[in-house]
Protein backbone atom coordinates (compact mmCIF):
# COMPACT_ATOMS: atom_id res chain seq x y z
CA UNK A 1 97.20 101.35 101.76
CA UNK A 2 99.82 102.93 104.11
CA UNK A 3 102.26 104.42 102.57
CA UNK A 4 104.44 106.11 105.48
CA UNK A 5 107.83 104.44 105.46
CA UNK A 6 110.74 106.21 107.00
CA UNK A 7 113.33 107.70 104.83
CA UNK A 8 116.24 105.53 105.10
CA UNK A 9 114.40 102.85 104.27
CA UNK A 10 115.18 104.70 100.35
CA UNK A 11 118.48 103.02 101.55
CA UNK A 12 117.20 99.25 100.54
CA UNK A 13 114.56 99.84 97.97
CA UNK A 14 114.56 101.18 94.27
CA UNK A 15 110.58 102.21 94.69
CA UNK A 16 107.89 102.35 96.83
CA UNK A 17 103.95 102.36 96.43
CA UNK A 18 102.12 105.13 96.91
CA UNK A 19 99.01 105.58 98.60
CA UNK A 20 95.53 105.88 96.46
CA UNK A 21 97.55 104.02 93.61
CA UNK A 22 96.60 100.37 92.03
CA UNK A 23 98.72 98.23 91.89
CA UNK A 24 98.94 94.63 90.22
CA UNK A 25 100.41 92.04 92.92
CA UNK A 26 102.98 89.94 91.01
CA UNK A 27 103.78 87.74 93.43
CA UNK A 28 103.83 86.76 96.89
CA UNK A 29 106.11 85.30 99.79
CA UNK A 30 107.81 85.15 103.59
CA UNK A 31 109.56 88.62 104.34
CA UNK A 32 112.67 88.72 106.25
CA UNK A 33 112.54 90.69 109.59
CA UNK A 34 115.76 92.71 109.99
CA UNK A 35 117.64 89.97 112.18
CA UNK A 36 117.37 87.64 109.08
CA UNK A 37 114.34 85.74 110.13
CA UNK A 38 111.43 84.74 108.62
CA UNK A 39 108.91 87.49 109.16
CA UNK A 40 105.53 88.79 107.64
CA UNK A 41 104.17 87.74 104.02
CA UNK A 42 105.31 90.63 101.49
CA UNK A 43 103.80 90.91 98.41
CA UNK A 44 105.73 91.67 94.81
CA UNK A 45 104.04 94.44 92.88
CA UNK A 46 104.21 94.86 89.10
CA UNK A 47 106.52 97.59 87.62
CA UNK A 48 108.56 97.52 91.46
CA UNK A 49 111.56 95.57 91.32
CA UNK A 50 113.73 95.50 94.44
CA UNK A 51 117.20 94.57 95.19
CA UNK A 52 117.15 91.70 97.01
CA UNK A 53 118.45 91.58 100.52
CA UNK A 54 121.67 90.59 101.61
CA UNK A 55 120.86 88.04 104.23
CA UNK A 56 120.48 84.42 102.62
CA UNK A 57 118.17 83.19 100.86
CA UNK A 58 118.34 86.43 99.24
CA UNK A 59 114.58 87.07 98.62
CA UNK A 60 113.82 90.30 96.89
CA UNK A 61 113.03 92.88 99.28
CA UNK A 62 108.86 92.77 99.17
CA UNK A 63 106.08 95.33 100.63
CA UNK A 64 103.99 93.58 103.59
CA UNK A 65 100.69 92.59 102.43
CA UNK A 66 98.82 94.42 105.80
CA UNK A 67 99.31 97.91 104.13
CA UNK A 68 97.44 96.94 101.17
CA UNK A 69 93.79 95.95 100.31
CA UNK A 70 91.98 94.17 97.93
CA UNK A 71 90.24 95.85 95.46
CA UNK A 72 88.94 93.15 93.07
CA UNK A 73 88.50 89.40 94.69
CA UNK A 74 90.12 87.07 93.12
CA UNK A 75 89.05 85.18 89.60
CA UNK A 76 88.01 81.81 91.78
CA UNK A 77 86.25 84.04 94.16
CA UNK A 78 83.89 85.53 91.67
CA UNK A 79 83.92 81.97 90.09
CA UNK A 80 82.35 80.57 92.99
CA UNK A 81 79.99 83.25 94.23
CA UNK A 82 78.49 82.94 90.58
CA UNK A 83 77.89 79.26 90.74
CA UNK A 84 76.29 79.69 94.74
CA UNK A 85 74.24 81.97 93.30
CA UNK A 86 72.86 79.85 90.28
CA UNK A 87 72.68 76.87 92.46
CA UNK A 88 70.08 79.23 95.05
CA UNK A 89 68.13 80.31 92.59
């Protein structure tokens, strides 16, 4: 994970992650870029809740999913690479 964000961005956020930390992704969605369009996907983490941001629709402000990486695939993943590997054998 990155974890360099400039100060003042302390400004529009109650939290932020730090690196070498897990964290649980509650949720997921479209970011808005600082112009009010749509931008990158942002993930929600567990125990971070934002403010939300001022510019409609008023999305909570999120973390973009690039400066994170997956640590455990997810339950259908595992799921399916356990039935490819019954079916091979």
């Amino acid at each position: 994970m990155d974890d360099r964000f400039p100060p003042e961005l302390m400004l529009y956020y109650n939290s932020l992650p730090i690196k070498d930390r897990v964290y649980k992704v509650r949720g997921m969605g479209v970011g808005l870029s600082a112009t009010g369009e749509h931008g990158e996907i942002v993930v929600y983490l567990e125990g971070m809740e934002n403010p939300k941001s001022a510019k409609p629709p008023h999305p909570e402000r999120g973390f973009a999913e690039w400066r994170f990486r997956e640590i455990e695939p997810p339950k259908e993943a595992e799921e399916f690479a356990e039935e490819l590997a019954d079916a091979t054998q």
